[in-house]
Protein backbone atom coordinates (compact mmCIF):
# COMPACT_ATOMS: atom_id res chain seq x y z
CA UNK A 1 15.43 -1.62 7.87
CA UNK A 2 13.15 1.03 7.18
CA UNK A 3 15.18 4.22 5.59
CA UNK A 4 12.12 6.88 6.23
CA UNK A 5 11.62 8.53 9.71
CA UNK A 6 8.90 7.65 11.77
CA UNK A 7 5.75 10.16 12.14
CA UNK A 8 5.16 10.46 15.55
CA UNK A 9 1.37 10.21 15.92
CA UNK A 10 1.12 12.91 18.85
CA UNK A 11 2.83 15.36 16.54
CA UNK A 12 0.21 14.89 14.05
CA UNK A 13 -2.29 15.07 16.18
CA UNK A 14 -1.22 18.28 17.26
CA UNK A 15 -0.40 19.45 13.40
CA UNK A 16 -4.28 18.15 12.45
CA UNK A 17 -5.98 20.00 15.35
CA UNK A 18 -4.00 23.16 14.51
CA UNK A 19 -5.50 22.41 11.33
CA UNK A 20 -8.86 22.00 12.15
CA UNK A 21 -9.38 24.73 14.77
CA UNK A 22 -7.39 27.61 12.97
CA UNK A 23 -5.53 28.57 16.16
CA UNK A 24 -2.94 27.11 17.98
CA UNK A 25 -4.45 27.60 21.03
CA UNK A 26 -7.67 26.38 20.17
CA UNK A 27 -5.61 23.35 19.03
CA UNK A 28 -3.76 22.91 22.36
CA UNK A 29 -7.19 22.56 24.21
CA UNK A 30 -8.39 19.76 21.86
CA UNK A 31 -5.41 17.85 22.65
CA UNK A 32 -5.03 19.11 26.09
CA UNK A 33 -1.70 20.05 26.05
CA UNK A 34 -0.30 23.42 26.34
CA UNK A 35 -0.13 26.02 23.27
CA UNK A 36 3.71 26.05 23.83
CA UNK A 37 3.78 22.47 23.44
CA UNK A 38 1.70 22.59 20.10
CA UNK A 39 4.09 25.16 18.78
CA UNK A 40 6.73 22.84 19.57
CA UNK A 41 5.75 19.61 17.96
CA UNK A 42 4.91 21.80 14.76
CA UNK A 43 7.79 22.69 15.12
CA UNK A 44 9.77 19.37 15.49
CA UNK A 45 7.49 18.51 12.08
CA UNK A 46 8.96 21.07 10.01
CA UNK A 47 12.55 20.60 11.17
CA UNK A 48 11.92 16.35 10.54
CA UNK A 49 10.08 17.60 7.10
CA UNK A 50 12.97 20.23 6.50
CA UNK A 51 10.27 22.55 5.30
CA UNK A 52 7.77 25.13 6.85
CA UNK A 53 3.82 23.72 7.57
CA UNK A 54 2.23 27.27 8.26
CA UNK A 55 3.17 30.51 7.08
CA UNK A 56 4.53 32.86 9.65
CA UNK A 57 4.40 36.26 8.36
CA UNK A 58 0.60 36.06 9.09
CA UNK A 59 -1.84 36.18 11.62
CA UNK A 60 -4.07 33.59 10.30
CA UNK A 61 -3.44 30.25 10.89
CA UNK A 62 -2.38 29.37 6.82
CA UNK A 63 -0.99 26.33 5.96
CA UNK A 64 1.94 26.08 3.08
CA UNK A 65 1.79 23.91 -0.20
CA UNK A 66 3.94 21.25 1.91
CA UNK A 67 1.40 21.79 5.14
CA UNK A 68 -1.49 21.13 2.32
CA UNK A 69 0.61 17.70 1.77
CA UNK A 70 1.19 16.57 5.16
CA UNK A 71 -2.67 17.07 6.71
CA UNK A 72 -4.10 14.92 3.82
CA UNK A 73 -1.18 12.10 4.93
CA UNK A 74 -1.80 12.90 8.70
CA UNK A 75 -5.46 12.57 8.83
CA UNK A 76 -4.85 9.21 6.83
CA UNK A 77 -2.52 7.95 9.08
CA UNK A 78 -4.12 8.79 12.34
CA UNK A 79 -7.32 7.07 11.31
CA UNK A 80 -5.76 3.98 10.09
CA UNK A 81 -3.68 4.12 13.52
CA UNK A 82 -7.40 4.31 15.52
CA UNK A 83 -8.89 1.28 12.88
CA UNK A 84 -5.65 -1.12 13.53
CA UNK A 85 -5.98 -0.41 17.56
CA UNK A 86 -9.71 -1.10 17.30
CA UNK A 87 -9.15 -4.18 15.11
CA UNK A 88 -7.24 -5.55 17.64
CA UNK A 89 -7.75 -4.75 20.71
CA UNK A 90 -11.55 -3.02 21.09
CA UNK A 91 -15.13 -4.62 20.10
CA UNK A 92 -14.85 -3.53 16.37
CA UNK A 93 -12.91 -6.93 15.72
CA UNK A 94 -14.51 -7.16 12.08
CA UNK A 95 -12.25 -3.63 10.89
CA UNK A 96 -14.04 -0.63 9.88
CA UNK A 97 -16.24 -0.16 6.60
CA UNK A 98 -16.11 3.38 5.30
CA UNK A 99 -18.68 4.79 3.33
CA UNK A 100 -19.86 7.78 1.16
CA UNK A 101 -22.77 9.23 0.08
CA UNK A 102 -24.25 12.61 -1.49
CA UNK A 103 -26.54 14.35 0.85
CA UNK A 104 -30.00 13.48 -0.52
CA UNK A 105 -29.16 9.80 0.06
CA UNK A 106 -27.82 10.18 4.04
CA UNK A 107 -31.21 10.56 5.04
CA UNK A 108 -33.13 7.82 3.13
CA UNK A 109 -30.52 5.05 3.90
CA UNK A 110 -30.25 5.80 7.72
CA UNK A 111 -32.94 2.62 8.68
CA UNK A 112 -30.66 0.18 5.73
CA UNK A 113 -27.61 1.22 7.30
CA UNK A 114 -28.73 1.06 11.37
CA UNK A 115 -30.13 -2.74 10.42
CA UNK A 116 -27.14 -3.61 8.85
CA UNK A 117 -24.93 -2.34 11.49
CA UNK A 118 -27.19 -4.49 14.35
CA UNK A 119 -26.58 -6.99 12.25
CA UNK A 120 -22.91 -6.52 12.12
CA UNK A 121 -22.27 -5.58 16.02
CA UNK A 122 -18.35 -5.60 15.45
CA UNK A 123 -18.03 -4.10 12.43
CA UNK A 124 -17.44 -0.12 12.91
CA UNK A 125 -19.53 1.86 10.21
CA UNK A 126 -18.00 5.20 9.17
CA UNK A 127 -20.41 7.32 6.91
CA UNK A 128 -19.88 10.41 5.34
CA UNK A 129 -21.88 12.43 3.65
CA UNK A 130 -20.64 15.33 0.94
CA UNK A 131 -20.22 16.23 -2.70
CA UNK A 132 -19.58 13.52 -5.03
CA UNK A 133 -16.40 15.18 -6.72
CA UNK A 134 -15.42 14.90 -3.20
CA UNK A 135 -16.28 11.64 -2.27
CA UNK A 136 -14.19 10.13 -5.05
CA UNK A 137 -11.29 11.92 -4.53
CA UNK A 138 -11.29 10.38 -0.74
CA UNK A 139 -12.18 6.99 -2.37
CA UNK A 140 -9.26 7.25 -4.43
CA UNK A 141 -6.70 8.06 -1.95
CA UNK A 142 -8.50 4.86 -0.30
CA UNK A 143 -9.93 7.09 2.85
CA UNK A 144 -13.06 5.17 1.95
CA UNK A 145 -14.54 1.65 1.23
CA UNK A 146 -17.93 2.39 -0.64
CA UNK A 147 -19.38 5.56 -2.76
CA UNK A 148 -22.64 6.06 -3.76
CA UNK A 149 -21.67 9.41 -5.73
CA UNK A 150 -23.56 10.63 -8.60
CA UNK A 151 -21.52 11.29 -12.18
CA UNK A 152 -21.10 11.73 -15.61
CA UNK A 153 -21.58 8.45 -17.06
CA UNK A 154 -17.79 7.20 -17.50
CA UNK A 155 -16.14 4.12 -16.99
CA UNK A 156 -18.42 1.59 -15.79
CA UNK A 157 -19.03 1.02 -11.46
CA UNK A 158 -19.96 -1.58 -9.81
CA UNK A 159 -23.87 -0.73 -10.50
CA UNK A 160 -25.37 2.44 -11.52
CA UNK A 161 -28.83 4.03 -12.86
CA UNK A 162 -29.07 6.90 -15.01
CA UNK A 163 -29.84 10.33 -12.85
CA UNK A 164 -32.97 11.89 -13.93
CA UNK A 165 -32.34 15.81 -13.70
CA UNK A 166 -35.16 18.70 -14.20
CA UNK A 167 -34.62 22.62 -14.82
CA UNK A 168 -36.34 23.82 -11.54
CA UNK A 169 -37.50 27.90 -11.17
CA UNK A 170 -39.43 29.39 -8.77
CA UNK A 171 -43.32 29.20 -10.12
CA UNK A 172 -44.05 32.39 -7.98
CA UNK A 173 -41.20 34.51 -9.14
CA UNK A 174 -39.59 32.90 -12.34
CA UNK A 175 -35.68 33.68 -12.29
CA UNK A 176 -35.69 32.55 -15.92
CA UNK A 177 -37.56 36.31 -17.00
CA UNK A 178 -34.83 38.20 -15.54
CA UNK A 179 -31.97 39.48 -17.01
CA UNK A 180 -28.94 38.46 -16.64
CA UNK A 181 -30.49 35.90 -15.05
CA UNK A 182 -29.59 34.71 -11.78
CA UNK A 183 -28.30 30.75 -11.04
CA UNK A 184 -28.29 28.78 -8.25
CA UNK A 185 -25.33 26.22 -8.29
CA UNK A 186 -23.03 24.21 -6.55
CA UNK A 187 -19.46 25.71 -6.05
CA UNK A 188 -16.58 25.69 -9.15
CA UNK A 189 -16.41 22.10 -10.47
CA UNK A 190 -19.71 21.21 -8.46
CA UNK A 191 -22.34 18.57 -10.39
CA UNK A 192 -24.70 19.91 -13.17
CA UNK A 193 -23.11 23.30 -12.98
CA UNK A 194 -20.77 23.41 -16.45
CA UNK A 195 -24.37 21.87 -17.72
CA UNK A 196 -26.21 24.64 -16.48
CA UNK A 197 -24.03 27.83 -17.75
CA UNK A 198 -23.58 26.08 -20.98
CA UNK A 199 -26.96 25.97 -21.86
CA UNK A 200 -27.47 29.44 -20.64
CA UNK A 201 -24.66 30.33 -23.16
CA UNK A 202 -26.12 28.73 -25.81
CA UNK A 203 -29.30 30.55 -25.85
CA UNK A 204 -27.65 33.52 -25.66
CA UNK A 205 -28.47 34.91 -22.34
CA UNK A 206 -26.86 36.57 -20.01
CA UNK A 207 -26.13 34.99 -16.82
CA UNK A 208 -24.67 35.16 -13.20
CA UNK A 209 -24.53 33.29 -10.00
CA UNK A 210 -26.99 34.46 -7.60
CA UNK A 211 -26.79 31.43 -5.06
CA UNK A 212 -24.14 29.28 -4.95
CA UNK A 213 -23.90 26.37 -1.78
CA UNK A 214 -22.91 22.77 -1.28
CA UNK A 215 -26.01 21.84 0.37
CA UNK A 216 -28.70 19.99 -1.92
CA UNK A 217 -31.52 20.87 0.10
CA UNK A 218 -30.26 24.44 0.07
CA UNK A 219 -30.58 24.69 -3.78
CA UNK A 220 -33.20 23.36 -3.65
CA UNK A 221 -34.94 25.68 -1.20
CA UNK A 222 -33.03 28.89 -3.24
CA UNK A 223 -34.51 28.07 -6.86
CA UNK A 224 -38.21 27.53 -5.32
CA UNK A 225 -37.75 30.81 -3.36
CA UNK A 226 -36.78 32.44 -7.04
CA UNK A 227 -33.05 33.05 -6.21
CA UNK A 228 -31.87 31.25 -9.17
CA UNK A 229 -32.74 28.54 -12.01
CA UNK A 230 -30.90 25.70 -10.88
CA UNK A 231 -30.22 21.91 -12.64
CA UNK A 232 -30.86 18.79 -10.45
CA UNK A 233 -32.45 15.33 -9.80
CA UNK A 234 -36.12 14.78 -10.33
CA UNK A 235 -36.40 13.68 -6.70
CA UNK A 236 -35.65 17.49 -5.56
CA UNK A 237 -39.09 19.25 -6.89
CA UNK A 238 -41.04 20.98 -4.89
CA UNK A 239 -44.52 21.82 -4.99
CA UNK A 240 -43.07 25.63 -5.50
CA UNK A 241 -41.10 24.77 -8.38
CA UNK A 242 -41.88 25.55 -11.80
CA UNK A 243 -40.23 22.77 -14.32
CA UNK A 244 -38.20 24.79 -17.58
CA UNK A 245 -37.63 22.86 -20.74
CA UNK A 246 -38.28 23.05 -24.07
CA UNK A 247 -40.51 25.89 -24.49
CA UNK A 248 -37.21 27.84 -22.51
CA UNK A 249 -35.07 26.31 -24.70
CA UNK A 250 -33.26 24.30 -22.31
CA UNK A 251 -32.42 20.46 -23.68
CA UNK A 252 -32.70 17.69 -21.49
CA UNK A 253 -29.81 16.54 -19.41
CA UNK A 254 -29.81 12.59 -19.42
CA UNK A 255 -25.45 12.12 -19.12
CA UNK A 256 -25.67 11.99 -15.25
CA UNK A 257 -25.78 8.83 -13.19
CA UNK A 258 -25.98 7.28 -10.01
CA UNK A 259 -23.26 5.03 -9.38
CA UNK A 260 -21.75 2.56 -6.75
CA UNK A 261 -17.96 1.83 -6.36
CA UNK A 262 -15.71 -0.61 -3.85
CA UNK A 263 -12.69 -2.59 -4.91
CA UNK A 264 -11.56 -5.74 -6.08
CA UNK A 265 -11.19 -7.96 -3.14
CA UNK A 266 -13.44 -6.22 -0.92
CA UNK A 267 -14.12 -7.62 2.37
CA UNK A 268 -17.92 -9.90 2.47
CA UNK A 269 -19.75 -7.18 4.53
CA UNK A 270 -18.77 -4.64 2.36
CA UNK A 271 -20.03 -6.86 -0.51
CA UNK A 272 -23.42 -7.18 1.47
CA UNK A 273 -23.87 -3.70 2.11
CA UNK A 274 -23.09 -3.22 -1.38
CA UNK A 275 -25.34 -5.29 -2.70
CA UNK A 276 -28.49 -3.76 0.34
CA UNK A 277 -27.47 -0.54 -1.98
CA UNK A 278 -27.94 -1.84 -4.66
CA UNK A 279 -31.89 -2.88 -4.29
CA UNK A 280 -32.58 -0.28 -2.45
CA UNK A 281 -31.67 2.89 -5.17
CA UNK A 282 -32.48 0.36 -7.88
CA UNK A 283 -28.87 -0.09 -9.30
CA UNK A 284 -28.17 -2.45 -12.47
């Protein structure tokens, strides 16, 4: 007999769109039920939970350390509530395959990905795209399948191929001659970054962040415009890019690679998509 109470899925509905829209009346028209109904089922959460989910003393919609907890569980649990009811009962009788990827591989893979899923017309592909630190943190609390993330080489994936990277400036307005000079980078704990300040460091130079985004193509754009000196894969030059190295005094970077993950046991398709991946970005 299970000891636990049972979440009750339209309360965490309710909690997640709360979440998600930052209002509690935004969140009562995504689930089409009345604000003072929202308010209510958070609160029936809390009192099951025993502990507040939002602070109250502000305006803002601001979750607590517990409401932190519960929207990672909640999201988890909704979903795999939608996969087991599609399993079962709707086309997508072969389950759900979840995938990852960074951004500058959603693009190239869209054609591999639509054949595969013709080919598969009840299996239910998931993809999302984001920052690799990100994309293995969902892949280890299982929210995904397969990862195509790029890392610092470490314990060995599935497949992987090392991650050529290039010091990119603009060639029409070098950031590299200013002083301190301006980076562009991903956010704290984003790829190449630690790599990039370091080296500034060890030449000595003074440095700050003058661009800092998520979005690959963005950097990309900023250190061509001359908003920053930025660190990332070959594959991101642009004709408006001026390569640093040596004569700079930057080192190469050749620690980074791309890698492919899914777990033991994995179901065939996601071993055949797997493997598409694997030919196709020239894993080993």
């Amino acid at each position: 007999m299970n000891r636990y109470p049972m979440f009750n899925p339209q309360l965490l509905l309710s909690f997640v769109a709360v979440c998600d829209s930052n209002s509690f009346t935004r969140a009562a028209e995504r689930v089409f039920l009345s604000q003072s109904t929202v308010s209510q089922q958070v609160r029936r959460l809390e009192e099951m939970l025993g502990k507040p989910l939002f602070e109250r003393s502000s305006h803002q919609v601001l979750l607590t350390e517990e409401g932190v907890k519960l929207l990672s569980y909640a999201r988890r649990i909704i979903a795999l509530n939608e996969e087991a009811h599609d399993a079962l009962t709707g086309i997508w009788r072969d389950g759900v395959l979840r995938i990852g990827m960074p951004e500058d591989f959603a693009v190239p893979t869209t054609e591999l990905l639509a054949d595969f899923s013709r080919e598969h017309p009840h299996l239910r592909l998931d993809v999302a795209s984001g920052l690799s630190a990100d994309l293995h943190s969902a892949y280890a609390r299982e929210e995904l399948d397969l990862i195509l993330v790029k890392q610092r080489r470490r314990q060995p994936p599935r497949a992987a191929r090392p991650e050529p990277l290039l010091w990119l400036d603009s060639l029409a307005f070098p950031a590299i001659e200013q002083s301190p000079v301006p980076l562009a980078v991903f956010p704290l704990n984003g790829l190449y970054r630690d790599e990039l300040c370091q080296a500034l460091d060890n030449l000595g130079k003074r440095w700050r962040i003058g661009y800092s985004s998520a979005s690959l193509a963005a950097l990309t754009a900023a250190s061509a415009a001359g908003l920053g000196v930025t660190l990332l894969p070959a594959g991101c030059r642009l004709p408006a890019h001026r390569v640093l190295g040596e004569a700079e005094g930057l080192p190469p970077i050749d620690s980074f690679e791309l890698a492919l993950y899914y777990r033991d046991g994995a179901p065939a398709a996601t071993l055949a998509l797997a493997q598409r991946l694997t030919v196709f970005c020239g894993l080993k």
